[in-house]
Protein backbone atom coordinates (compact mmCIF):
# COMPACT_ATOMS: atom_id res chain seq x y z
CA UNK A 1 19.67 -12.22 13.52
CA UNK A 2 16.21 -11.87 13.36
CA UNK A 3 14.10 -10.81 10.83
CA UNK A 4 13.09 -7.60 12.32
CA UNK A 5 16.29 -6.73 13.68
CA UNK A 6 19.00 -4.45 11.97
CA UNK A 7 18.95 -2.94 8.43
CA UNK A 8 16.19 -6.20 6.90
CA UNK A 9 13.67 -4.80 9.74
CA UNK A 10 14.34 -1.33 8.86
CA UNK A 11 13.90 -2.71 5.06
CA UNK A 12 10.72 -3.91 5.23
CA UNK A 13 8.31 -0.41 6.26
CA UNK A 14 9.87 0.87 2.47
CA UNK A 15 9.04 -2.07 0.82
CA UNK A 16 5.83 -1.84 1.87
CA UNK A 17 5.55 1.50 0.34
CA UNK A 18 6.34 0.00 -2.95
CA UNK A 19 4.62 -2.88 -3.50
CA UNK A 20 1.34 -1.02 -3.82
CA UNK A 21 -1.57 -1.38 -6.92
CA UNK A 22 -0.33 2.60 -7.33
CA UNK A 23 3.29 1.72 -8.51
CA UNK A 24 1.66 -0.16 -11.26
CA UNK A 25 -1.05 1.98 -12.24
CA UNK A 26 -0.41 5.55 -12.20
CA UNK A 27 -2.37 8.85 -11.44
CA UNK A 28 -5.45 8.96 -14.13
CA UNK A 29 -4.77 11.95 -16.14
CA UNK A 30 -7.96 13.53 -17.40
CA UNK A 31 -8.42 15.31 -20.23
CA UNK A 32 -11.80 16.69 -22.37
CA UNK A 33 -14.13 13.61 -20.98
CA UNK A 34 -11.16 10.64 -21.45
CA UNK A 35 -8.74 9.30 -18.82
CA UNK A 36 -5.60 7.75 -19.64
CA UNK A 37 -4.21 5.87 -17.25
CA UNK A 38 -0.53 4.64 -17.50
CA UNK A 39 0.85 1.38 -16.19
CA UNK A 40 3.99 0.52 -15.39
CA UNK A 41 6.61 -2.39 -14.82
CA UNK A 42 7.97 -2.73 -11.82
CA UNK A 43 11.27 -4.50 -10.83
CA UNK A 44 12.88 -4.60 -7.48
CA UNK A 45 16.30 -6.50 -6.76
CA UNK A 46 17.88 -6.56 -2.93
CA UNK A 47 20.12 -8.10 -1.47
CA UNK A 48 21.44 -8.50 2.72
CA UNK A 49 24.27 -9.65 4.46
CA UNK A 50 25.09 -9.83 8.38
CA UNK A 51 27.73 -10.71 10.62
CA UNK A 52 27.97 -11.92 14.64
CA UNK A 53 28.90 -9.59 17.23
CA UNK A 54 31.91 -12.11 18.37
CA UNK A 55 33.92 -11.84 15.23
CA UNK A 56 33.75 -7.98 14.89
CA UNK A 57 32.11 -8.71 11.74
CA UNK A 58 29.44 -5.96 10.02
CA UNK A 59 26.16 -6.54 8.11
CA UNK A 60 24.98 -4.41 5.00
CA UNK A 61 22.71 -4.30 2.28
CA UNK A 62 21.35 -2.71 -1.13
CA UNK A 63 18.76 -2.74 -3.48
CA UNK A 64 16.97 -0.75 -6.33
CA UNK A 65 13.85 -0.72 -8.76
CA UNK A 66 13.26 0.28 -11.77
CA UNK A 67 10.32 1.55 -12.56
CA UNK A 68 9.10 1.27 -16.71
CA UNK A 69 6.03 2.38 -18.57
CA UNK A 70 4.77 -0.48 -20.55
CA UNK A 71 1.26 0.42 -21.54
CA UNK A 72 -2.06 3.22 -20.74
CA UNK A 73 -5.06 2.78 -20.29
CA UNK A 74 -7.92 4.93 -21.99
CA UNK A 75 -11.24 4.94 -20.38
CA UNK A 76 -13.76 6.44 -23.26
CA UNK A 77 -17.70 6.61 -22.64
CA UNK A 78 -17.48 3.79 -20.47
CA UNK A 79 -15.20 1.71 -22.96
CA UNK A 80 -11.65 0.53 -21.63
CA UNK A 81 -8.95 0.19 -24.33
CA UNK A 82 -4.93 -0.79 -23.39
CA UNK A 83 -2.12 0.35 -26.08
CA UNK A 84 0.76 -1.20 -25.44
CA UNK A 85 4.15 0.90 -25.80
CA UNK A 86 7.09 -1.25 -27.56
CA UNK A 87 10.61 -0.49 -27.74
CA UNK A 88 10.10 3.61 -29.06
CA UNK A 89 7.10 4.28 -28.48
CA UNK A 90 8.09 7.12 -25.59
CA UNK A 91 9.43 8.78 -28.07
CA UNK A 92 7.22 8.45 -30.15
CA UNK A 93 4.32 9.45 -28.04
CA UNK A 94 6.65 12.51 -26.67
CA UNK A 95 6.49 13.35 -30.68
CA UNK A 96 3.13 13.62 -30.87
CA UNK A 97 1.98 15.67 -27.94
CA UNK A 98 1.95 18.75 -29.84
CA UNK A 99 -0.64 17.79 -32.35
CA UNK A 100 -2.52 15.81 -29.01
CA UNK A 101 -2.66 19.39 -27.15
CA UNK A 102 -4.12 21.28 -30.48
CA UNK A 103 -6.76 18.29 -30.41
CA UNK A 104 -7.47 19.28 -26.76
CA UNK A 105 -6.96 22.53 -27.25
CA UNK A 106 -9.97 22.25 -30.03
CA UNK A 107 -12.49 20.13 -28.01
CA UNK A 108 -12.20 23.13 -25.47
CA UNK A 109 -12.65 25.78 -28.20
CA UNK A 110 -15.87 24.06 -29.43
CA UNK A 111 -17.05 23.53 -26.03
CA UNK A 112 -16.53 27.30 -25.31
CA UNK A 113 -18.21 28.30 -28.47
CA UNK A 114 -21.65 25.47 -27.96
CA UNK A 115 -21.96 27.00 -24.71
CA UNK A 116 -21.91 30.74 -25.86
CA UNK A 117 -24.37 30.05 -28.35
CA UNK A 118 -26.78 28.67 -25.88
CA UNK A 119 -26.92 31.36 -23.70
CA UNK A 120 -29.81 34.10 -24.62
């Protein structure tokens, strides 16, 4: 069987689609002048088997990927710092979003209030 033949050939356009830099690193989330960045772990497992037309016999195959956050990225006036998440630390991070957005939530107050009290 050749390579592009059957269900490997029909395999290989998707796995194209995953093996990209944008698997790893995800969408840039920006928020009050800082981007975080998240980055991810990436594991893919297939597996194929065929047959021969003469013996009646069948082909098939299967895969998956999983797909972990491991770390983000903050970009900060031009400085790039990594934090790496261990065993938790989703939850942990899902913990603190409240007190994160009443951080944001105050840098856009402040900026709201500066720019009121510069115009005449």
């Amino acid at each position: 069987m050749e390579p592009k033949d059957g269900i490997f050939g029909d395999f290989l356009p998707q796995l194209k689609n995953l093996i990209k830099s944008e698997t790893v690193f995800g969408e840039p989330y920006e928020i009050g002048g800082i981007s975080i960045i998240p980055v991810n772990s990436v594991k893919l497992g297939f597996g194929f088997g065929g047959g021969s037309e003469d013996k009646k016999d069948g082909q098939g195959g299967g895969g998956g990927v999983v797909l972990s956050p491991v770390a983000f990225l903050v970009v900060k006036d031009g400085e790039v710092s990594i934090h790496n998440l261990s065993a938790g630390s989703v939850e942990n991070i899902m913990l603190k979003v409240p007190e994160m957005l009443e951080k944001v939530a105050g840098l856009f107050e402040r900026a709201g209030k500066k720019k009121t009290s510069e115009t005449p």
